[in-house]
Protein backbone atom coordinates (compact mmCIF):
# COMPACT_ATOMS: atom_id res chain seq x y z
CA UNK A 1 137.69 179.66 173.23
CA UNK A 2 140.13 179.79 170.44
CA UNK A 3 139.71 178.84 167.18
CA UNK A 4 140.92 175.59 166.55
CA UNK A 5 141.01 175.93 162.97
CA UNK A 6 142.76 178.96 162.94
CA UNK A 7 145.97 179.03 160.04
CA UNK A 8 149.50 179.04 162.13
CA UNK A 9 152.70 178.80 160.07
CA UNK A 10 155.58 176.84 160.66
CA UNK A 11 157.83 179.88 161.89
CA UNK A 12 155.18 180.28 164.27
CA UNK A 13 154.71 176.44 165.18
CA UNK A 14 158.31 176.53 165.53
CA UNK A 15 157.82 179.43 168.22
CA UNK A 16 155.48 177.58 170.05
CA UNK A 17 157.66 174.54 170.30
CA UNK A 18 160.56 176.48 171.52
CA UNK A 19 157.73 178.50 174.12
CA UNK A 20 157.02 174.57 175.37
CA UNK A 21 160.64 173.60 175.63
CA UNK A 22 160.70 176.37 178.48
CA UNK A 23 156.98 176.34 180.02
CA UNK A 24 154.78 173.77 179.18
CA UNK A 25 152.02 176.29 180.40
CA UNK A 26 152.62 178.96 178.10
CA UNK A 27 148.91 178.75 177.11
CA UNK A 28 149.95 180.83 173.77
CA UNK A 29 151.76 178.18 172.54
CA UNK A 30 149.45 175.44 173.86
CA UNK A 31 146.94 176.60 171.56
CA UNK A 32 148.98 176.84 168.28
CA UNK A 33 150.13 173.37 169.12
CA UNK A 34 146.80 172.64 169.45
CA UNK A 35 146.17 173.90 166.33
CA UNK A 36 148.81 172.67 164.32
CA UNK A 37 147.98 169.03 165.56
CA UNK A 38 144.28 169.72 164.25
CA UNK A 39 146.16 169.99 160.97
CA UNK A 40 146.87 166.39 161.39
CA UNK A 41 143.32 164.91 161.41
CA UNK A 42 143.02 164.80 157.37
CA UNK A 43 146.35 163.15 156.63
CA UNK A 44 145.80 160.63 159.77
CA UNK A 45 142.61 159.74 158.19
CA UNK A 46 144.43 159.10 154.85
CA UNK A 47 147.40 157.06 156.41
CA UNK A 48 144.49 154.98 158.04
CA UNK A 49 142.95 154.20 155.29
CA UNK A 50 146.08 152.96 153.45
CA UNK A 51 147.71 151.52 156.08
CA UNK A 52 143.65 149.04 156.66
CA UNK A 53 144.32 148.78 152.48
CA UNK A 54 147.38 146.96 152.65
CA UNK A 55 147.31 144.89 155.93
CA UNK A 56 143.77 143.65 154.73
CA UNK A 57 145.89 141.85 151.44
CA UNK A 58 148.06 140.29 153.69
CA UNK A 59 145.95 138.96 156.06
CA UNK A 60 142.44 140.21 158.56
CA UNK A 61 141.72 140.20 162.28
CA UNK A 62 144.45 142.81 162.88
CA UNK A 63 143.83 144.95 165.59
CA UNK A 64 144.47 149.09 164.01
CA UNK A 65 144.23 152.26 165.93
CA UNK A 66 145.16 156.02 165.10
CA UNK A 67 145.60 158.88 167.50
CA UNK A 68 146.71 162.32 167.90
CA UNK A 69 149.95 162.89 170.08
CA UNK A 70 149.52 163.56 173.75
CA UNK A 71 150.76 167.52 174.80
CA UNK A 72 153.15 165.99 177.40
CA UNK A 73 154.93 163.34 174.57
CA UNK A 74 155.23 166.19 172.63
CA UNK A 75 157.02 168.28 174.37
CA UNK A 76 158.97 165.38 176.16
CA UNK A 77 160.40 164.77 172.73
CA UNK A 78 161.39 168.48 172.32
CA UNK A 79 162.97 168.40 175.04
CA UNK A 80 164.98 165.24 174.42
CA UNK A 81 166.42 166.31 170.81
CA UNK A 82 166.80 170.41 171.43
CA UNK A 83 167.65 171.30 167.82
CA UNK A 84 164.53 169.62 166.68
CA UNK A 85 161.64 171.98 165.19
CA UNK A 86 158.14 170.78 166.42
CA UNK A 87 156.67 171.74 162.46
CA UNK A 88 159.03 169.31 161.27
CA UNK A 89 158.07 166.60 164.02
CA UNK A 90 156.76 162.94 162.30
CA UNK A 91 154.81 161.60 164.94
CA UNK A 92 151.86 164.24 165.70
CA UNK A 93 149.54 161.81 164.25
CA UNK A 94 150.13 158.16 164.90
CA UNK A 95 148.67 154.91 162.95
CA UNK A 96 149.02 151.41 164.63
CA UNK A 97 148.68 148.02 163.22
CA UNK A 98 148.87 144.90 165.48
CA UNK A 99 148.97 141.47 163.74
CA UNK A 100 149.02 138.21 164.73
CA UNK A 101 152.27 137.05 163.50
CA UNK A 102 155.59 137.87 162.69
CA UNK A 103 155.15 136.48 158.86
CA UNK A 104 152.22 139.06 158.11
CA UNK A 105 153.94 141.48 159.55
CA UNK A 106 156.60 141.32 157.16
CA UNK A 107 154.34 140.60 154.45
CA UNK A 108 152.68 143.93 155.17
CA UNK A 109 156.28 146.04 155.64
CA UNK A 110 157.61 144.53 152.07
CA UNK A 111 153.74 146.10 150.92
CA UNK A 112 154.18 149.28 152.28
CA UNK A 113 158.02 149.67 151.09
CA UNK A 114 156.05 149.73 147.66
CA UNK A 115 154.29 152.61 148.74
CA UNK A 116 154.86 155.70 147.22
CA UNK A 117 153.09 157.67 150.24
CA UNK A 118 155.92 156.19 152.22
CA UNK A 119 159.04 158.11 153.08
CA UNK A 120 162.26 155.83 152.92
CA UNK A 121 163.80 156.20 156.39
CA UNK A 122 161.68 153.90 157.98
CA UNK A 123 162.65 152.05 161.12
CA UNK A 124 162.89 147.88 161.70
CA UNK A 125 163.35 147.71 165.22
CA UNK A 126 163.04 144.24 165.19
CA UNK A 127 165.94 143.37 163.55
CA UNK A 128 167.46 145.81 165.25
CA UNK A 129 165.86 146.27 168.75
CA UNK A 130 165.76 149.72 170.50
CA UNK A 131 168.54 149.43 173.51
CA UNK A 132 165.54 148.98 175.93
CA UNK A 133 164.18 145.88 173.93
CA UNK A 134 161.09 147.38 171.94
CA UNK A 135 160.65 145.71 168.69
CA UNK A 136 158.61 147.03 165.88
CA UNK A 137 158.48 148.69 162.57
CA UNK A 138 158.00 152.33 161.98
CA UNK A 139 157.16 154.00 158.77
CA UNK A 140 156.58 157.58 157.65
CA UNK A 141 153.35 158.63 155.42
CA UNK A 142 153.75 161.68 153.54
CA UNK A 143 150.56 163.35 153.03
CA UNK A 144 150.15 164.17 148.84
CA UNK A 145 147.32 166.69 148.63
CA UNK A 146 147.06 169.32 146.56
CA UNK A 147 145.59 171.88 149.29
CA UNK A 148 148.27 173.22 150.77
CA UNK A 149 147.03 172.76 154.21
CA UNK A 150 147.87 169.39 154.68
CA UNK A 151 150.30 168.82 151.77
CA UNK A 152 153.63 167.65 152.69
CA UNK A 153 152.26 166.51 156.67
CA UNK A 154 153.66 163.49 157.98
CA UNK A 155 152.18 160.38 159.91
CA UNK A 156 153.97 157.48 161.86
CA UNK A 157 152.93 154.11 161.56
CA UNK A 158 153.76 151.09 163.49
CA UNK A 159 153.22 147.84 162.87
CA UNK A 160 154.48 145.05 165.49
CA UNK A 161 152.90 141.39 166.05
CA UNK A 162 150.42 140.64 169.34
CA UNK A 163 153.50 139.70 171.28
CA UNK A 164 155.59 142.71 170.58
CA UNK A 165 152.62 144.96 171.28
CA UNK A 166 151.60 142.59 174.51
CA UNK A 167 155.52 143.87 175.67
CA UNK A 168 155.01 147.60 174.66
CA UNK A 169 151.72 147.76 176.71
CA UNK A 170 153.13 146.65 179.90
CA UNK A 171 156.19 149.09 179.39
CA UNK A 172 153.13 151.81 179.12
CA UNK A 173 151.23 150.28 182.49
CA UNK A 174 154.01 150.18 184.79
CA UNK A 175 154.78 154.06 183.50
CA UNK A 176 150.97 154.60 184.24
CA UNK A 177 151.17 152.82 187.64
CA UNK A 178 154.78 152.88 188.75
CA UNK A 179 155.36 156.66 187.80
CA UNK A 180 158.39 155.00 186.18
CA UNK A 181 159.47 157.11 182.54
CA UNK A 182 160.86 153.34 180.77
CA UNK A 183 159.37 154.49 178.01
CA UNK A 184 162.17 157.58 177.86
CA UNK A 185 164.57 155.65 179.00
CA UNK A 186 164.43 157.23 182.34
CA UNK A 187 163.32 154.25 184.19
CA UNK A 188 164.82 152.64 187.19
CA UNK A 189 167.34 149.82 187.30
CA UNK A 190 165.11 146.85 187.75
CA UNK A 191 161.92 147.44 185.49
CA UNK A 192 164.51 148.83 182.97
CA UNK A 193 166.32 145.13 183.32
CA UNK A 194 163.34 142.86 183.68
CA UNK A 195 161.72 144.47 180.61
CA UNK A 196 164.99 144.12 178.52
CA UNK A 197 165.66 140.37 179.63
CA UNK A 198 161.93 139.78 178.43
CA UNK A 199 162.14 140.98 174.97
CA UNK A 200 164.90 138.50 173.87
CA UNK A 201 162.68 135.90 175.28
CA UNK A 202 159.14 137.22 174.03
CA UNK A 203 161.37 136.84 170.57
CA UNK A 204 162.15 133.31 171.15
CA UNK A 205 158.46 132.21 171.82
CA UNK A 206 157.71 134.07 168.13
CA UNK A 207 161.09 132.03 166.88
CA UNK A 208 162.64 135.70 166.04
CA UNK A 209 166.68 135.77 166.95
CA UNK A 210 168.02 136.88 170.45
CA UNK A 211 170.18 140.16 170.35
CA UNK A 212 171.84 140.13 173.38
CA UNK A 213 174.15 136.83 173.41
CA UNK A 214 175.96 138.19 176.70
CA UNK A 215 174.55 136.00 178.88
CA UNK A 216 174.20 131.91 178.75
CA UNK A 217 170.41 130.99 178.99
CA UNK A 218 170.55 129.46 183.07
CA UNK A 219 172.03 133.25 183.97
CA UNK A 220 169.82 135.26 181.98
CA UNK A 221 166.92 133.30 183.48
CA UNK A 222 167.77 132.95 186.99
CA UNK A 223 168.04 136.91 186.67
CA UNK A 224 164.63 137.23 185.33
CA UNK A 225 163.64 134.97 187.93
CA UNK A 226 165.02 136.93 190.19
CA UNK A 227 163.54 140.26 189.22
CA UNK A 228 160.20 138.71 188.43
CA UNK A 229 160.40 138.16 192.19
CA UNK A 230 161.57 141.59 193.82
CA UNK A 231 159.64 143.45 191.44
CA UNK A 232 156.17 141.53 192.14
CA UNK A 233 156.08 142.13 188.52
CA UNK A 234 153.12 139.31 187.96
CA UNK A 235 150.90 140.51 191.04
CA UNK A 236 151.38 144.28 189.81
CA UNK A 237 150.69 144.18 186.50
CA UNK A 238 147.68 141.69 187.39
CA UNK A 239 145.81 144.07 189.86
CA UNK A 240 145.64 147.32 188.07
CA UNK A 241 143.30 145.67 185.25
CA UNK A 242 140.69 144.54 187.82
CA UNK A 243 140.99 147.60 189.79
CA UNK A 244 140.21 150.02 187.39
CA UNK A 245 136.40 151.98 186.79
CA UNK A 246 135.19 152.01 183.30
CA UNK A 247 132.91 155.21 182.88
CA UNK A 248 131.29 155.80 179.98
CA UNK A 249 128.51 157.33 178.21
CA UNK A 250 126.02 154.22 178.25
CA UNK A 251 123.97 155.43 175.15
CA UNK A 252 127.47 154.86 173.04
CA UNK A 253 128.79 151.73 174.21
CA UNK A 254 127.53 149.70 171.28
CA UNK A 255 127.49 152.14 168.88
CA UNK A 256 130.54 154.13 166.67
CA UNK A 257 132.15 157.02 167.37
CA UNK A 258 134.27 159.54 164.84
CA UNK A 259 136.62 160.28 167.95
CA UNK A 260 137.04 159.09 171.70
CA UNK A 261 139.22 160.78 174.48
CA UNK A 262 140.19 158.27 176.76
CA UNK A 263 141.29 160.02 180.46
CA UNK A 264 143.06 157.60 182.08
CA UNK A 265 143.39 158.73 186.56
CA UNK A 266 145.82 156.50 187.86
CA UNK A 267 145.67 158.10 191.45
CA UNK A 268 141.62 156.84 191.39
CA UNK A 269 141.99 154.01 189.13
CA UNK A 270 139.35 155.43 186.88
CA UNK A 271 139.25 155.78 182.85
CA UNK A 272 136.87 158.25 181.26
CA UNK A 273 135.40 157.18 177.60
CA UNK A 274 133.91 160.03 175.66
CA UNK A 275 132.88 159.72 172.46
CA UNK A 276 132.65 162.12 169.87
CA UNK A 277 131.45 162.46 166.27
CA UNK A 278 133.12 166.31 165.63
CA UNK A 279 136.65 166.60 165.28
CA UNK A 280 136.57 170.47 165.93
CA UNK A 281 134.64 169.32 169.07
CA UNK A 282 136.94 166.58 170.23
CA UNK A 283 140.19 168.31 169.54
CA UNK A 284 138.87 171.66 171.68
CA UNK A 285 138.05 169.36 174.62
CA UNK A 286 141.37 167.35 174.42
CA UNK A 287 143.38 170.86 174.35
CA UNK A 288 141.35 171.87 177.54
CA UNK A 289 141.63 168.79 179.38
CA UNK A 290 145.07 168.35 178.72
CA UNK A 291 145.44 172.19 180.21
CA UNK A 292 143.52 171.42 183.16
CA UNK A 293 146.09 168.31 184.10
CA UNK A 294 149.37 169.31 182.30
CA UNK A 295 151.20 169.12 185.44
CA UNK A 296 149.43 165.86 187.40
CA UNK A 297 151.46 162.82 186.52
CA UNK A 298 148.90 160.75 187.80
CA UNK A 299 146.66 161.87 184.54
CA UNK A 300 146.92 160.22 180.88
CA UNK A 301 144.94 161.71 178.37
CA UNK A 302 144.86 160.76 174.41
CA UNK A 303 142.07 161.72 171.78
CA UNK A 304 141.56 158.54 169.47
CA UNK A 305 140.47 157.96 165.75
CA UNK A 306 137.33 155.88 164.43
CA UNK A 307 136.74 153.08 166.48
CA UNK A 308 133.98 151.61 169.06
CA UNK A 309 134.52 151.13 172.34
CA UNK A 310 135.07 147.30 172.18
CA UNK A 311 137.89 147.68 169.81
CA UNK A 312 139.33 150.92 172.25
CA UNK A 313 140.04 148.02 174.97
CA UNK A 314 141.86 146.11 172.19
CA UNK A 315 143.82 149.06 170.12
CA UNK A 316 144.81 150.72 173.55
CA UNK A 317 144.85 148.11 176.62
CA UNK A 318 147.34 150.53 178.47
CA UNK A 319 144.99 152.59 179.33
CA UNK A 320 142.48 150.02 180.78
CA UNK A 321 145.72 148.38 182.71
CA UNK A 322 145.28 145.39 180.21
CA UNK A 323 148.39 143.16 180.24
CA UNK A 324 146.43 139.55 180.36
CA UNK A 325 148.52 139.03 176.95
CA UNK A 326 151.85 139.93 178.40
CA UNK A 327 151.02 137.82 181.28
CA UNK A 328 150.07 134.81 179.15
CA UNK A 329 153.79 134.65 177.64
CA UNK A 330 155.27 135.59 180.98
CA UNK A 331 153.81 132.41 182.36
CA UNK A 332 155.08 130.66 179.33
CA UNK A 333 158.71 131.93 179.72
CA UNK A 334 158.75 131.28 183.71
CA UNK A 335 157.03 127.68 182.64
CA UNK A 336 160.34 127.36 179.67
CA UNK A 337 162.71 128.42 182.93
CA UNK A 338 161.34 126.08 185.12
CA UNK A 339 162.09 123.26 182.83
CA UNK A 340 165.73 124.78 181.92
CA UNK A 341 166.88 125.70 185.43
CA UNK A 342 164.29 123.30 187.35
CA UNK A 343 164.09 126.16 189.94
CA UNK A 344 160.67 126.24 191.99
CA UNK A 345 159.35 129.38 191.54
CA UNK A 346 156.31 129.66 193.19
């Protein structure tokens, strides 16, 4: 087995990226991905523990989770912007923050604006939605360390409210379940629209303005209506939760963890929970495993930061098929269309 803390440069990272762009198994470059995204451990640990600082003055019971990027999103995004080196990517570590409103949420992003450890092109996707709906705000730590290593290494973080997060799991599920891409922007017609038509009204119920004023309320919602219907969106989304296996290690499922892989098999409705306390240890086994399946679809697997396994379900419902959230406002729009449209619906 290679070393995974083996020193790699970025002309060499760069290499690898361009190796991926044309084989994703080019097992060479697999492994100095692998361990350039080691690199990212420290500085993830770092964001995290800023990013807890800050949301803890504006408010607790958030919901946080960090992670290391998947192999296939990596790559994915190389392939998407061509001229993009993969040393210079922001994302290969990830920091999350979910809070219960839309006021702390702000409170927080006006905090971390203050930031010096924050890079200035960050990203408010809620006043300005991506084109496929997604609202949130993303941010970019710079990690200031004075070994070289890890000085200069970049984290995202995101920081959305339970509702946007609610929407951005489901998006994830149906990609899980569907085999749809929405999350590229490569999903089909209907999800695509239903999805869309369902952020401007998840925004309403959080009293956040509507982007798209195309459409008059009674014809956006007789269309959602319509594709809640042909899509058997609620019945979907509602079955994969109960249908998937939990396995587990037993010993660890009240106890902490430094590290968890999560190996989500669609095909077999199963998802895998190992814990680990070794990052050398977790990030070998997340490099092999993501070898092993790099070219099943039907396979989802992510290596996660510092959390137990209660708070797993809660920082990453996608991969337990957990959309009882989204599904709580979907009943609440359909119930607001009902009374607009008085269409039975049942």
């Amino acid at each position: 087995m290679f070393d995974i803390n083996s020193k790699v440069s970025k002309s060499q990272v760069d290499k690898a990226g361009q190796a991926l762009r044309n084989n994703i198994n080019n097992n060479e470059a697999l492994d100095t991905l692998a361990i350039w995204r080691n690199k990212h451990v420290y500085p993830l640990d770092l964001a995290f523990k800023m990013l807890k600082r800050y949301t803890d003055k504006v408010g607790n019971h958030a919901i946080f989770g960090q992670r290391l990027k998947r192999v296939n999103s990596i790559v994915s995004k190389l392939e998407r912007m061509p001229k993009a080196n993969l040393s210079r990517m922001q994302d290969i570590g990830g920091c999350r923050v979910i809070l219960s409103d839309y006021d702390k949420l702000r409170k927080l992003y006006i905090c971390l604006k203050k930031s010096k450890s924050i890079e200035e092109n960050h990203k408010d996707y809620i006043t300005y939605p991506k084109s496929d709906g997604y609202r949130g705000i993303h941010l970019i730590y710079k990690c200031n360390s004075k070994n070289l290593e890890f000085n200069g290494l970049k984290i995202e973080l995101q920081i959305r409210t339970k509702l946007q997060h609610a929407w951005a799991t489901a998006v994830e599920i149906i990609d899980s379940f569907e085999n749809e891409q929405l999350k590229l922007g490569k999903g089909s017609k209907d999800w695509t629209r239903f999805f869309y038509l369902l952020a401007d009204e998840f925004a309403k119920l959080e009293n956040l303005p509507v982007h798209d004023n195309n459409l008059t309320n009674i014809t956006r919602s007789k269309e959602i209506i319509a594709l809640w219907k042909s899509l058997d969106a609620y019945v979907k989304l509602g079955k994969y939760a109960t249908a998937i296996k939990i396995i587990s290690d037993k010993k660890y499922k009240n106890s902490k963890a430094n590290f968890f892989i999560l190996e989500l098999n669609t095909k077999e409705h199963i998802i895998k929970v190992t814990p680990y306390n070794n990052a050398d240890e977790a990030n070998n086994k997340y490099i092999y495993l993501e070898k092993q399946h790099i070219n099943e679809n039907f396979m989802n697997i992510v290596m996660v930061n510092k959390s137990s396994i209660k708070k797993l379900h809660q920082s990453y419902p996608n991969y337990f098929a957990d959309s009882s959230l989204f599904l709580e406002a979907l009943q609440k729009v359909l119930l607001n269309i009902q009374k607009l449209i008085k269409l039975d619906y049942s």
